[in-house]
Protein backbone atom coordinates (compact mmCIF):
# COMPACT_ATOMS: atom_id res chain seq x y z
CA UNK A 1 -148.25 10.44 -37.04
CA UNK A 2 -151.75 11.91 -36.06
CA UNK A 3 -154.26 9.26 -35.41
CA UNK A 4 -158.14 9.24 -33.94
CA UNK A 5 -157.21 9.23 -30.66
CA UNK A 6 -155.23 12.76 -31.14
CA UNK A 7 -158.64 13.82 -32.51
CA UNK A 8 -161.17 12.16 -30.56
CA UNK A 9 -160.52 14.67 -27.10
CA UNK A 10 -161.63 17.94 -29.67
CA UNK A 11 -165.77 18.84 -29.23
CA UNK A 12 -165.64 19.20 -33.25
CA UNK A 13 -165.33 15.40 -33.58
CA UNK A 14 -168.26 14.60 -30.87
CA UNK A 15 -170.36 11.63 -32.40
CA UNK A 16 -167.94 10.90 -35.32
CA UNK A 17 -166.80 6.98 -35.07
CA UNK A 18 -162.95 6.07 -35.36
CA UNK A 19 -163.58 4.77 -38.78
CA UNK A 20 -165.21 8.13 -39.82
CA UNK A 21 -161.98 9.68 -38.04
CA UNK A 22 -159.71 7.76 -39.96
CA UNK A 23 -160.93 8.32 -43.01
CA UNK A 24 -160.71 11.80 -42.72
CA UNK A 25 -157.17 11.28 -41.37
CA UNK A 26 -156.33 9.33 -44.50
CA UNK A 27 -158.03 11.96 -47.02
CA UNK A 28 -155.90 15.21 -45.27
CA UNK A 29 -152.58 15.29 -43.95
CA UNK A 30 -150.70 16.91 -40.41
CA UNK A 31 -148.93 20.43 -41.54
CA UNK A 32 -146.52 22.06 -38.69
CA UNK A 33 -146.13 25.67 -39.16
CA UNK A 34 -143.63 27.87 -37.21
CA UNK A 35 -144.41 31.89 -36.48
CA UNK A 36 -145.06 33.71 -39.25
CA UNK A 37 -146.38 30.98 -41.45
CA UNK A 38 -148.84 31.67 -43.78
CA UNK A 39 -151.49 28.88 -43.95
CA UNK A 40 -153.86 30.26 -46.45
CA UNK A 41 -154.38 33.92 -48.11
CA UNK A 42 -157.42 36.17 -48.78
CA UNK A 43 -159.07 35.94 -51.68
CA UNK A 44 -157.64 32.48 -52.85
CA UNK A 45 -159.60 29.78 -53.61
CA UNK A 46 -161.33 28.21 -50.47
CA UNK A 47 -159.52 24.20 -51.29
CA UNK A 48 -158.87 23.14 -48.25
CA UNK A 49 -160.47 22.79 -45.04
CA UNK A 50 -157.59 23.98 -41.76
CA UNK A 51 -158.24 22.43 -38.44
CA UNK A 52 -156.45 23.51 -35.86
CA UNK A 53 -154.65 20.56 -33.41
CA UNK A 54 -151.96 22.22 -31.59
CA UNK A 55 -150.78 26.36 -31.90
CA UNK A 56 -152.10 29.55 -32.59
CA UNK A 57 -153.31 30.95 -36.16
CA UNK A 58 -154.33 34.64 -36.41
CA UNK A 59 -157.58 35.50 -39.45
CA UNK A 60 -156.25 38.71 -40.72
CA UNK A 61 -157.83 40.68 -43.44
CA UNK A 62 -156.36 43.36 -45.24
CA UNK A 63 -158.26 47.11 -44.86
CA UNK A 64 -156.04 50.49 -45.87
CA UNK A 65 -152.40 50.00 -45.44
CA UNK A 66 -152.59 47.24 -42.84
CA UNK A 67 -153.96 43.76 -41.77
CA UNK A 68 -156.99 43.75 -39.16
CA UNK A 69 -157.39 41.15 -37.08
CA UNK A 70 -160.64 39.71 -37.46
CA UNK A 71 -160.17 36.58 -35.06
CA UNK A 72 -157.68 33.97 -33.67
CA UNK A 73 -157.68 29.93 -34.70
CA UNK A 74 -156.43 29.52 -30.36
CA UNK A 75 -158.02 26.27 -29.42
CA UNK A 76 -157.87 22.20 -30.94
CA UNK A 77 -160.91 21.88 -33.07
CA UNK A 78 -161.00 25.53 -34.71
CA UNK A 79 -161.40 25.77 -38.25
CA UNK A 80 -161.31 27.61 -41.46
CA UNK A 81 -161.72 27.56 -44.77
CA UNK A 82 -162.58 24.41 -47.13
CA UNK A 83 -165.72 26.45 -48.89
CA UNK A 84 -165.31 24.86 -52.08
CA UNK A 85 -166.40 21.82 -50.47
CA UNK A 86 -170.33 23.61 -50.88
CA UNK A 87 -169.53 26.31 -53.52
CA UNK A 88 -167.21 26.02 -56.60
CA UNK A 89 -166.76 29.80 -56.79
CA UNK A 90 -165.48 29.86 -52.46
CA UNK A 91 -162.79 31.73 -51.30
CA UNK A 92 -160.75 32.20 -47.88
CA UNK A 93 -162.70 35.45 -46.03
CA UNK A 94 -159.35 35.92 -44.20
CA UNK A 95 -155.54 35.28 -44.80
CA UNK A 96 -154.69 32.45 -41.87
CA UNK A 97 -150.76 33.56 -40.51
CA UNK A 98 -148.93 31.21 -37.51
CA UNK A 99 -148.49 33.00 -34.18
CA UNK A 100 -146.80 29.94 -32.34
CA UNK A 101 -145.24 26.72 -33.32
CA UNK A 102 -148.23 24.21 -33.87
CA UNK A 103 -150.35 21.53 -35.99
CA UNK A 104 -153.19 21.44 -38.31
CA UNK A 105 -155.07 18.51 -40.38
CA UNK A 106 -155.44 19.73 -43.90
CA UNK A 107 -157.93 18.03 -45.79
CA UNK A 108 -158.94 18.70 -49.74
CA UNK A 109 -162.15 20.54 -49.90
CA UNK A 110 -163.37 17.87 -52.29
CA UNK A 111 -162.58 15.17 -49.94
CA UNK A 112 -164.52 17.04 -47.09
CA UNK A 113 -167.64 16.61 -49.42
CA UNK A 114 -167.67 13.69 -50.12
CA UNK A 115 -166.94 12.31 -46.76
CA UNK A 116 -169.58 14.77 -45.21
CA UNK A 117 -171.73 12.85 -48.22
CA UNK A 118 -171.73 9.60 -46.94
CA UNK A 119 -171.43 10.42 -42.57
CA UNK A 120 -174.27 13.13 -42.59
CA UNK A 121 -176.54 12.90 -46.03
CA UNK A 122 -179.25 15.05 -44.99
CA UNK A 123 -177.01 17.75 -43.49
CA UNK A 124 -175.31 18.36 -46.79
CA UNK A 125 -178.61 18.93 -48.58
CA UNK A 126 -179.17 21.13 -45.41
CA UNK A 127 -175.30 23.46 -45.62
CA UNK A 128 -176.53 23.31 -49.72
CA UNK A 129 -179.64 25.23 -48.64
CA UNK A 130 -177.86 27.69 -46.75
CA UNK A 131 -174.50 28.47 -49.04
CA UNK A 132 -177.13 28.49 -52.52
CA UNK A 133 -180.11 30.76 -50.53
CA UNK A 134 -177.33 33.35 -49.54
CA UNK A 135 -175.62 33.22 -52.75
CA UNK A 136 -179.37 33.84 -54.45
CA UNK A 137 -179.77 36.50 -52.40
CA UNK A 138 -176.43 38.47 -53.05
CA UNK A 139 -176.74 37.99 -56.76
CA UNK A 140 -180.65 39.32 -56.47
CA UNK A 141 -179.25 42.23 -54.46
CA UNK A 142 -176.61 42.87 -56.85
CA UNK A 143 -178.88 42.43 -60.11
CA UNK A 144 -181.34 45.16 -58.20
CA UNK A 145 -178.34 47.24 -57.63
CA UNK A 146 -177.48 46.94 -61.23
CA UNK A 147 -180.96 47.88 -62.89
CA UNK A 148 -181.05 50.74 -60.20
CA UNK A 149 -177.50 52.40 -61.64
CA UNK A 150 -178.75 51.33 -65.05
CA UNK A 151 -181.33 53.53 -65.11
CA UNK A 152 -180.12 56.46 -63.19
CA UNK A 153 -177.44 56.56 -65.76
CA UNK A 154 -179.93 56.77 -68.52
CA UNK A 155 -181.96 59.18 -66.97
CA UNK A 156 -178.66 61.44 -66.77
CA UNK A 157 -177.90 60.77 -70.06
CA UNK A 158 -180.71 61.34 -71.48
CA UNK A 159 -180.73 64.80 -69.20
CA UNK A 160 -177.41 65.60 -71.03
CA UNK A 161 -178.42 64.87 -74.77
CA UNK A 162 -181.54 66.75 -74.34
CA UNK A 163 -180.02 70.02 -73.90
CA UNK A 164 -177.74 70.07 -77.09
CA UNK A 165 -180.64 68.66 -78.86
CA UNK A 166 -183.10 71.27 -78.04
CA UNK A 167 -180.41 73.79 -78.42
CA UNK A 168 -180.11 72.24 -81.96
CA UNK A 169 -183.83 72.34 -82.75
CA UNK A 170 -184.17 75.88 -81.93
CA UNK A 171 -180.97 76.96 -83.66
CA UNK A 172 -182.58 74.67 -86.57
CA UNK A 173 -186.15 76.73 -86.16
CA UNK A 174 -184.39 80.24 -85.89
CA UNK A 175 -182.67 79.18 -89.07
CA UNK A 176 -185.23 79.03 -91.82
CA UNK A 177 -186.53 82.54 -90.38
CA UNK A 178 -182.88 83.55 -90.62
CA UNK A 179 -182.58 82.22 -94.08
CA UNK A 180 -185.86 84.11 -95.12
CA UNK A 181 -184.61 87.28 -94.26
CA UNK A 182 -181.64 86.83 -96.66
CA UNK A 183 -183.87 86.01 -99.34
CA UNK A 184 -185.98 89.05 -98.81
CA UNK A 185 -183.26 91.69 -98.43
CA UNK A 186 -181.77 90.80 -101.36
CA UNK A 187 -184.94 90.96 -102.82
CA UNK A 188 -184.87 94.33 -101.10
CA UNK A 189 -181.55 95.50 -102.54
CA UNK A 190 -182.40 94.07 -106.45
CA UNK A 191 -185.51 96.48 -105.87
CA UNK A 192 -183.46 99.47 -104.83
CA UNK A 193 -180.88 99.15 -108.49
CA UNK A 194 -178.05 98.55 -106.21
CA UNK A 195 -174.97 97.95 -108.42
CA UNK A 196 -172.77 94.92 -108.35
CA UNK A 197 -169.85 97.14 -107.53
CA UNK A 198 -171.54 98.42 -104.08
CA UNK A 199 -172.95 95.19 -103.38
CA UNK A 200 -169.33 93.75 -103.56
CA UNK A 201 -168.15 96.77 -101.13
CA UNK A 202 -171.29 96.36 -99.09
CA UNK A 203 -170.43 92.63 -98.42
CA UNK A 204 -166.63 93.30 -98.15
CA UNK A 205 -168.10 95.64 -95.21
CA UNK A 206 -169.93 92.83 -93.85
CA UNK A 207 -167.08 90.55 -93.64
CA UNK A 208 -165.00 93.43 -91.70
CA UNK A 209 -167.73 92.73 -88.83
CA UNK A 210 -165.98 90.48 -86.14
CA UNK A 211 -168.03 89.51 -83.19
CA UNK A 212 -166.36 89.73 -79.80
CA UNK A 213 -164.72 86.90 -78.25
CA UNK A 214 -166.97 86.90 -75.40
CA UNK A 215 -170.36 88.60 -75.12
CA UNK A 216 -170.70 92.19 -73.99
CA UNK A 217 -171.57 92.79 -70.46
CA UNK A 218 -175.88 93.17 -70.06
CA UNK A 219 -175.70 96.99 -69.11
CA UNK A 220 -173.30 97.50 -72.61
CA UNK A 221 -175.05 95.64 -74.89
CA UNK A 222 -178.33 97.25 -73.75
CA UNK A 223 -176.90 100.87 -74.29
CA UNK A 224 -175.18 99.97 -77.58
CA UNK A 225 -179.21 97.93 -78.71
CA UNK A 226 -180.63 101.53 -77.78
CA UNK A 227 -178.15 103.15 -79.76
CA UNK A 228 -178.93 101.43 -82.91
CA UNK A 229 -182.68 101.57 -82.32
CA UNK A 230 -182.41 104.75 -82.16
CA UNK A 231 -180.67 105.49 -85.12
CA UNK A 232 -182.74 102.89 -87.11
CA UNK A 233 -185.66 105.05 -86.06
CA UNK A 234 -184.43 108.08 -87.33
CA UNK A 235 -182.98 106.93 -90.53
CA UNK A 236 -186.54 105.23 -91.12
CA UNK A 237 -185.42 101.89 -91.76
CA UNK A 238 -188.58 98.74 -90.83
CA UNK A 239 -187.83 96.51 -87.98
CA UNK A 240 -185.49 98.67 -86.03
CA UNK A 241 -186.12 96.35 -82.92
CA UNK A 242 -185.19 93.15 -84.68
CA UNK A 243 -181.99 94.51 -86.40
CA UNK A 244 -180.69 96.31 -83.18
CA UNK A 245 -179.79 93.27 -81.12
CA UNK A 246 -178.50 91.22 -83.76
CA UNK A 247 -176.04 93.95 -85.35
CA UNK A 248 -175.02 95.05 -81.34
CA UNK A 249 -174.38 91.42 -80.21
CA UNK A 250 -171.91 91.76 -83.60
CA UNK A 251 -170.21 94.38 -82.01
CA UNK A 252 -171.85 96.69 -84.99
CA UNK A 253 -171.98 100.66 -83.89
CA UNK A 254 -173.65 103.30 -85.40
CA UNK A 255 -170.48 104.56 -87.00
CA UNK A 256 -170.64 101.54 -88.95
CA UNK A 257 -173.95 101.97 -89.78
CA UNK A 258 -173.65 105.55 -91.14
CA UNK A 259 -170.32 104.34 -93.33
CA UNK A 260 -172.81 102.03 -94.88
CA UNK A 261 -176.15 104.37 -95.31
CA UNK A 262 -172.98 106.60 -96.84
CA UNK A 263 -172.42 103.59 -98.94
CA UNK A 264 -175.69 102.77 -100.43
CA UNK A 265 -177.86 105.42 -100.11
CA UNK A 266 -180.87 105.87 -97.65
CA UNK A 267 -182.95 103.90 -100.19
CA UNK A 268 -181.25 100.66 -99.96
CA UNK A 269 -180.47 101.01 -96.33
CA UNK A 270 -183.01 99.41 -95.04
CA UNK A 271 -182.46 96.32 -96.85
CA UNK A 272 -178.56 96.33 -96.66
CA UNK A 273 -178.58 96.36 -92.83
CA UNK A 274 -181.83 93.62 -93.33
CA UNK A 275 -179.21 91.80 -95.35
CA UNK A 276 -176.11 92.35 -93.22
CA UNK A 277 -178.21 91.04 -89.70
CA UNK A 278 -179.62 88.09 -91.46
CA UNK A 279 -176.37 86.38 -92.78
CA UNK A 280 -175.00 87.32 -89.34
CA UNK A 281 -177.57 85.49 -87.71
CA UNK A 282 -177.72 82.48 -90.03
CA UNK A 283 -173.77 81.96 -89.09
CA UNK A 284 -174.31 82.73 -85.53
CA UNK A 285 -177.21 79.90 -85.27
CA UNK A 286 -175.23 77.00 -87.69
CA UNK A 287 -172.50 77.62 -84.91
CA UNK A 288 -175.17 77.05 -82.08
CA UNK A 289 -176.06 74.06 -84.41
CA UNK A 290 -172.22 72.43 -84.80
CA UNK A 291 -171.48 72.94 -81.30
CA UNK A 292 -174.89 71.14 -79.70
CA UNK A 293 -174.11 68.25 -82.56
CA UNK A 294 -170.66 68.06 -81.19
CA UNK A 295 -171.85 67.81 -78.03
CA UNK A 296 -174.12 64.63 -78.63
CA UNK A 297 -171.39 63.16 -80.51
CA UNK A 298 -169.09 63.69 -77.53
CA UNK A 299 -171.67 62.50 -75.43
CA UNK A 300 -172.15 59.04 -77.90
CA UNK A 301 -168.55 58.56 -78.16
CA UNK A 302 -168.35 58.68 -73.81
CA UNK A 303 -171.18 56.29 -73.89
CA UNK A 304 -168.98 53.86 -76.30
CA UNK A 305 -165.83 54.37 -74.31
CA UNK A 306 -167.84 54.03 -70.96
CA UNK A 307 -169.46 50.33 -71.95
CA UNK A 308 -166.76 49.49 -73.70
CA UNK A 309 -168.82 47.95 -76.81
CA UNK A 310 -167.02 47.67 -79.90
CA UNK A 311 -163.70 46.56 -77.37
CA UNK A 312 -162.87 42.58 -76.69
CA UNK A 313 -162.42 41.13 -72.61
CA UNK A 314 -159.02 42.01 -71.86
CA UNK A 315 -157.51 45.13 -73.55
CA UNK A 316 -154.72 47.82 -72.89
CA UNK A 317 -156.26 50.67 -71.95
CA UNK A 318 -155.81 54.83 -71.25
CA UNK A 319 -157.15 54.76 -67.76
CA UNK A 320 -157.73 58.51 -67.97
CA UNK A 321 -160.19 58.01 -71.11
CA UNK A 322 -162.07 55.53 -68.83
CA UNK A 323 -161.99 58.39 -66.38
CA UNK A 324 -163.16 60.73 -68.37
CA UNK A 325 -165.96 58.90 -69.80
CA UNK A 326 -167.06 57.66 -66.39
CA UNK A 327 -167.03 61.72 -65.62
CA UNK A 328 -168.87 62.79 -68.82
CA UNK A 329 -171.48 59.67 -67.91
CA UNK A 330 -172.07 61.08 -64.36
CA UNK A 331 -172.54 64.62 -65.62
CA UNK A 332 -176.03 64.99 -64.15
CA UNK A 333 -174.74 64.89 -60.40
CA UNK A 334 -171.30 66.69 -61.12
CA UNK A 335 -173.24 69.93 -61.07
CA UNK A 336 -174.54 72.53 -58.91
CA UNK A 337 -171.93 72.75 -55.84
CA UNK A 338 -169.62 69.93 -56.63
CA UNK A 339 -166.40 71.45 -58.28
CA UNK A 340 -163.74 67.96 -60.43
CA UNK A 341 -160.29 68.72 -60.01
CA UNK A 342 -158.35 66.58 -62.32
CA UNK A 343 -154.52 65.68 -61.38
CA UNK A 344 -153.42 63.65 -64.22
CA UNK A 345 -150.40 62.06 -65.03
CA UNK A 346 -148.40 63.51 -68.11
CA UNK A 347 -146.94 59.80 -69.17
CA UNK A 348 -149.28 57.52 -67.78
CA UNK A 349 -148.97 53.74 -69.20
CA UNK A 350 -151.48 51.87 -70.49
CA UNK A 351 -152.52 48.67 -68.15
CA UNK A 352 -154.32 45.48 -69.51
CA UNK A 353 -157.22 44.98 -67.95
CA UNK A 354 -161.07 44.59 -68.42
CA UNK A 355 -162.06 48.15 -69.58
CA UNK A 356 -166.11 48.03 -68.78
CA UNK A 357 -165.10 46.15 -65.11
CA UNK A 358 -162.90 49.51 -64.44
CA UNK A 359 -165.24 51.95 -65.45
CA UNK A 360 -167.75 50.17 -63.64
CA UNK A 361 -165.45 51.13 -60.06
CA UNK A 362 -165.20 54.39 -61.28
CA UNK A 363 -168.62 54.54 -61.47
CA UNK A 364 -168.92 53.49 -57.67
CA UNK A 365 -166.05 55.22 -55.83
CA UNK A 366 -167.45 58.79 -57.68
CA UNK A 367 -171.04 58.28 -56.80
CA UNK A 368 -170.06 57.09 -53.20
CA UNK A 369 -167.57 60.23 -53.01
CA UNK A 370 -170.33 62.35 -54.41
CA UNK A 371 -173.12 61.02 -52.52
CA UNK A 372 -170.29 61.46 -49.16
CA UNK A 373 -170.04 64.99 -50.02
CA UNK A 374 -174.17 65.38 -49.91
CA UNK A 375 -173.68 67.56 -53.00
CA UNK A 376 -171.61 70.76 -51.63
CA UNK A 377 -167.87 69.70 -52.31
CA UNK A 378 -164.49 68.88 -54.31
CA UNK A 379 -164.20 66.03 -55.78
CA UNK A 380 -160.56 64.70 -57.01
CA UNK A 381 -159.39 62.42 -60.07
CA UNK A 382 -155.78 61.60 -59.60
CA UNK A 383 -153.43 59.48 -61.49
CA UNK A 384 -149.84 58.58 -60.84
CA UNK A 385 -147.22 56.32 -62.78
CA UNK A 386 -145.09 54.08 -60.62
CA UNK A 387 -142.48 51.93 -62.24
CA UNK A 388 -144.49 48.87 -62.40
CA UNK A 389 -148.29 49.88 -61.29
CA UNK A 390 -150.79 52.77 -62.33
CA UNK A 391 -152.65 54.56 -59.31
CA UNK A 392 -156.04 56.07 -59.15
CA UNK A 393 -157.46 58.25 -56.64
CA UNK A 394 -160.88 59.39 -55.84
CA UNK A 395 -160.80 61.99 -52.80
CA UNK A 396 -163.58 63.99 -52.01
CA UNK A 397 -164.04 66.78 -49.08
CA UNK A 398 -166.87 64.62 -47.24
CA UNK A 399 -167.10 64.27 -43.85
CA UNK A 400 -165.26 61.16 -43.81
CA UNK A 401 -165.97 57.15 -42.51
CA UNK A 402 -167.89 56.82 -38.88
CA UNK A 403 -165.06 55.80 -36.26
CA UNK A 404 -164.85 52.02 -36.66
CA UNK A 405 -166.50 52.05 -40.62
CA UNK A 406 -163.63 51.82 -42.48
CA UNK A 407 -162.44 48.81 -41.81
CA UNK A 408 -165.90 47.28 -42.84
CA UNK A 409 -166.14 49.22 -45.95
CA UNK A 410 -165.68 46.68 -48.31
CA UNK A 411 -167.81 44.09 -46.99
CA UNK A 412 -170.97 42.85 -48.74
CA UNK A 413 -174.42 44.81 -47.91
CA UNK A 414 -172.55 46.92 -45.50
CA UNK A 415 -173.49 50.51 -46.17
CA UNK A 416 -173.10 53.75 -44.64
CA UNK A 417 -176.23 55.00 -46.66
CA UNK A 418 -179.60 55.43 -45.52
CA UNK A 419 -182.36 52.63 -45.39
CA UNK A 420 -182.92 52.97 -49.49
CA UNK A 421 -180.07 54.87 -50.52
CA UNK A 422 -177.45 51.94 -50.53
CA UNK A 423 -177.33 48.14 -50.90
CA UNK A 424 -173.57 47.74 -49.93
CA UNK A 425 -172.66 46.24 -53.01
CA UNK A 426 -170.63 49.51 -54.11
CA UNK A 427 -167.07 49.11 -52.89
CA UNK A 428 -167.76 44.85 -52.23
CA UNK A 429 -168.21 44.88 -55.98
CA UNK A 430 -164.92 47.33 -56.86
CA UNK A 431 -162.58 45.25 -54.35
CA UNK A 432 -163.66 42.04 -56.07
CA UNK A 433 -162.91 43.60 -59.68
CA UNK A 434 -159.95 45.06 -58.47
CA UNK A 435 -158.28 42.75 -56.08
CA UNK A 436 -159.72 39.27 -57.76
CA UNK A 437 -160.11 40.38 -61.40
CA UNK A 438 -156.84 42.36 -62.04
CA UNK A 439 -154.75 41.67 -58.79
CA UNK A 440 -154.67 45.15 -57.74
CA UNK A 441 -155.26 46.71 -54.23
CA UNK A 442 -157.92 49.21 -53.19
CA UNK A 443 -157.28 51.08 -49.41
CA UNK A 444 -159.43 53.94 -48.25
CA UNK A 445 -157.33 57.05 -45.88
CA UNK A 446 -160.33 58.69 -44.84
CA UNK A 447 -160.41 61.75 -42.84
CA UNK A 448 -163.02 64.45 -41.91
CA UNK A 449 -162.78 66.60 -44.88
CA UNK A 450 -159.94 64.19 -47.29
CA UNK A 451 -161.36 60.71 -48.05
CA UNK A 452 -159.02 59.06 -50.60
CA UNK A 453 -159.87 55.44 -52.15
CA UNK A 454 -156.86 54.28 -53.78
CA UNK A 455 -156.55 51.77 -56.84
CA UNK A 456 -153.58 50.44 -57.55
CA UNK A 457 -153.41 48.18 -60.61
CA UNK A 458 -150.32 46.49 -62.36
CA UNK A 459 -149.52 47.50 -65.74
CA UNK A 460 -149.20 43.76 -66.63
CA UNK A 461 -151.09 40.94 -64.26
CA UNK A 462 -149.61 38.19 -63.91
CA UNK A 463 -150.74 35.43 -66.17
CA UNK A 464 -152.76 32.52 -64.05
């Protein structure tokens, strides 16, 4: 049975009477472990406060595929954990393992405050200082980090709608113009006595006209434009230089053209071709229009998929469509000399989980993989199906982690970034969503040239 005098010998307990030392006695209790033990774990709530009396405890924390050592509990008097006793929200920084056969005093973290209360009153208020300024200054840092990806997003977005929408408005301009030029060549043809009959043949003509699949090369179109004009000119028909593009970029030919001055007579000619050009036009520019309004409805619909807004807290969810949306969001830097391979499964389940928390780590691992590649680069989206989990992978052709990076990567404020660029929030912020909010795992393999952050993320948590 472990009394003050076991504890008086250890530097931790200088100045603390054997009343003080019994009480804390009384409040914890003595744990043996063996090798291989495992005290406390990563992540978990920060309860209890580990002193070391006797043995060897290892602080390992998990980076990649294996545990790092990030120190050694070696000597009576060493300590971890017991954050709760200052902050509700505290967890262990490490997972504590046994080494050797030894002893620890345990003690609730609740009990640790309120006997630090009443030995040492104006150090609590002091350790309350220190654990609320640092908190106050991540959540400030985050909050900053937060309105800065806020409104680079918008500014994207807003770079995305704005070219279907002026693609719209000018399809919408060219349109009335369009639609006055049917007016007047009908006109035109009432003028000229054109029958029903050869009207009826003149538009069964026009409907024969199929525009190629893809656009004519530059140097063809130009010859077949000249072609026309030409013609145009010689057969005296008005606006030879408006009709000739419109009737070439329908694949129209003067062949086609002389079947129809055959058809209705050099008087009407003018007006027929007037009338064939316009209605070609007018369905060439309401296609411009329906594909730009597609566009921004695409664009809307990856904006409601991306914040998640008409969807409750927990949901199950397509991880590709949160993909995808994060992808269509990001547009604005997927350009230029960054080619998206996507490698998704065929039969991928759909995992609970918090859908705006995930596409908020999608939004992080691409900009970090994008930012890694400086702009010139492939970036992957992968998913696999395992029997039990759903993986994600974000690779990009960078040139990979500084030697000794990696294994700090997904610590708070650390940041391989320029002064500005980064607040080291990033991939702090994804391991907490991950790991804490949907008991997942995130590793990074990183490589000059094949950097791969991997999520892995159960179909069904389990229920806490």
């Amino acid at each position: 049975m472990i009394g003050p005098a076991d504890l008086r010998g250890i530097p931790l307990f200088e100045g603390v009477s054997d009343a003080q030392l019994e009480d804390l006695i009384a409040a914890g209790e003595e744990i043996s472990f063996a090798p291989g033990d495992e005290l406390f774990h990563e992540g978990a709530p920060s309860d209890h406060w580990f002193v070391l009396l006797e043995g060897e405890i290892d602080l390992l924390r998990h980076f990649g595929r294996e545990d790092m050592l990030l120190a050694r509990l070696d000597r009576p008097g060493r300590w971890a954990g017991g954050f709760q006793a200052w902050d509700p929200s505290g967890a262990y920084l490490a997972t504590g393992r046994a080494t050797t056969h030894g002893r620890v005093l345990c003690v609730p973290a609740a009990d640790l405050r309120s006997l630090t209360v009443q030995w040492f009153p104006f150090s609590v208020h002091i350790i309350d200082g220190v654990f609320n300024t640092a908190r106050s200054v991540e959540e400030g840092a985050r909050q900053r980090a937060a309105l800065v990806k806020l409104g680079t997003l918008a500014a994207g977005l807003a770079h995305e709608l704005n070219n279907p929408a002026a693609a719209a408005t000018r399809a919408v301009d060219a349109l009335e113009d369009a639609s006055q030029g049917v007016l007047a060549s009908l006109g035109g043809l009432a003028q000229s006595d054109l029958s029903p009959e050869l009207f009826s043949e003149l538009d069964r003509r026009r409907r024969q006209v199929v525009a190629p699949a893809r656009p004519l090369d530059p140097l063809a179109a130009a010859d077949r434009e000249d072609e026309l004009s030409d013609w145009l000119g010689e057969r005296g028909v008005a606006r030879s230089w408006d009709l000739a593009p419109v009737l070439a970029g329908a694949n129209v030919d003067v062949p086609w053209c002389e079947d129809v001055a055959e058809l209705v007579g050099d008087a009407a000619l003018g007006s027929a071709l007037e009338w064939v050009a316009s209605t070609l036009s007018v369905a060439t520019l309401l296609a411009q229009v329906k594909e730009s309004t597609r566009r921004i409805s695409d664009l809307v619909s990856a904006v409601r998929t991306y914040s998640q807004m008409d969807r409750g807290s927990t949901q199950r969810i397509d991880i590709t469509e949160g993909l995808e949306s994060t992808l269509v969001m990001l547009g604005h830097r997927l350009k230029d000399g960054i080619t998206v391979q996507r490698d998704y499964a065929a039969e991928l389940a759909e995992v609970e989980a918090f859908p705006g928390e995930l596409n908020q780590v999608w939004t992080n691992l691409i900009e970090n993989a994008v930012d890694a590649m400086d702009g010139q680069g492939t970036l992957g989206v992968v998913t696999r199906a395992l029997p039990a989990e759903v993986v994600v992978e974000i690779r990009d052709t960078g040139s990979g982690f500084a030697p000794g990076a990696e294994g700090r990567a997904f610590e708070a404020f650390f940041t391989t970034k320029e002064v500005g660029k980064g607040t080291g929030l990033g991939l702090d912020i994804a391991r907490r969503i991950v790991v804490d909010r949907h008991f997942g795992t995130i590793t990074i393999d990183s490589r000059p040239g094949d950097t791969v952050v991997r999520v892995t993320l159960p179909i069904t948590p389990p229920r806490t």
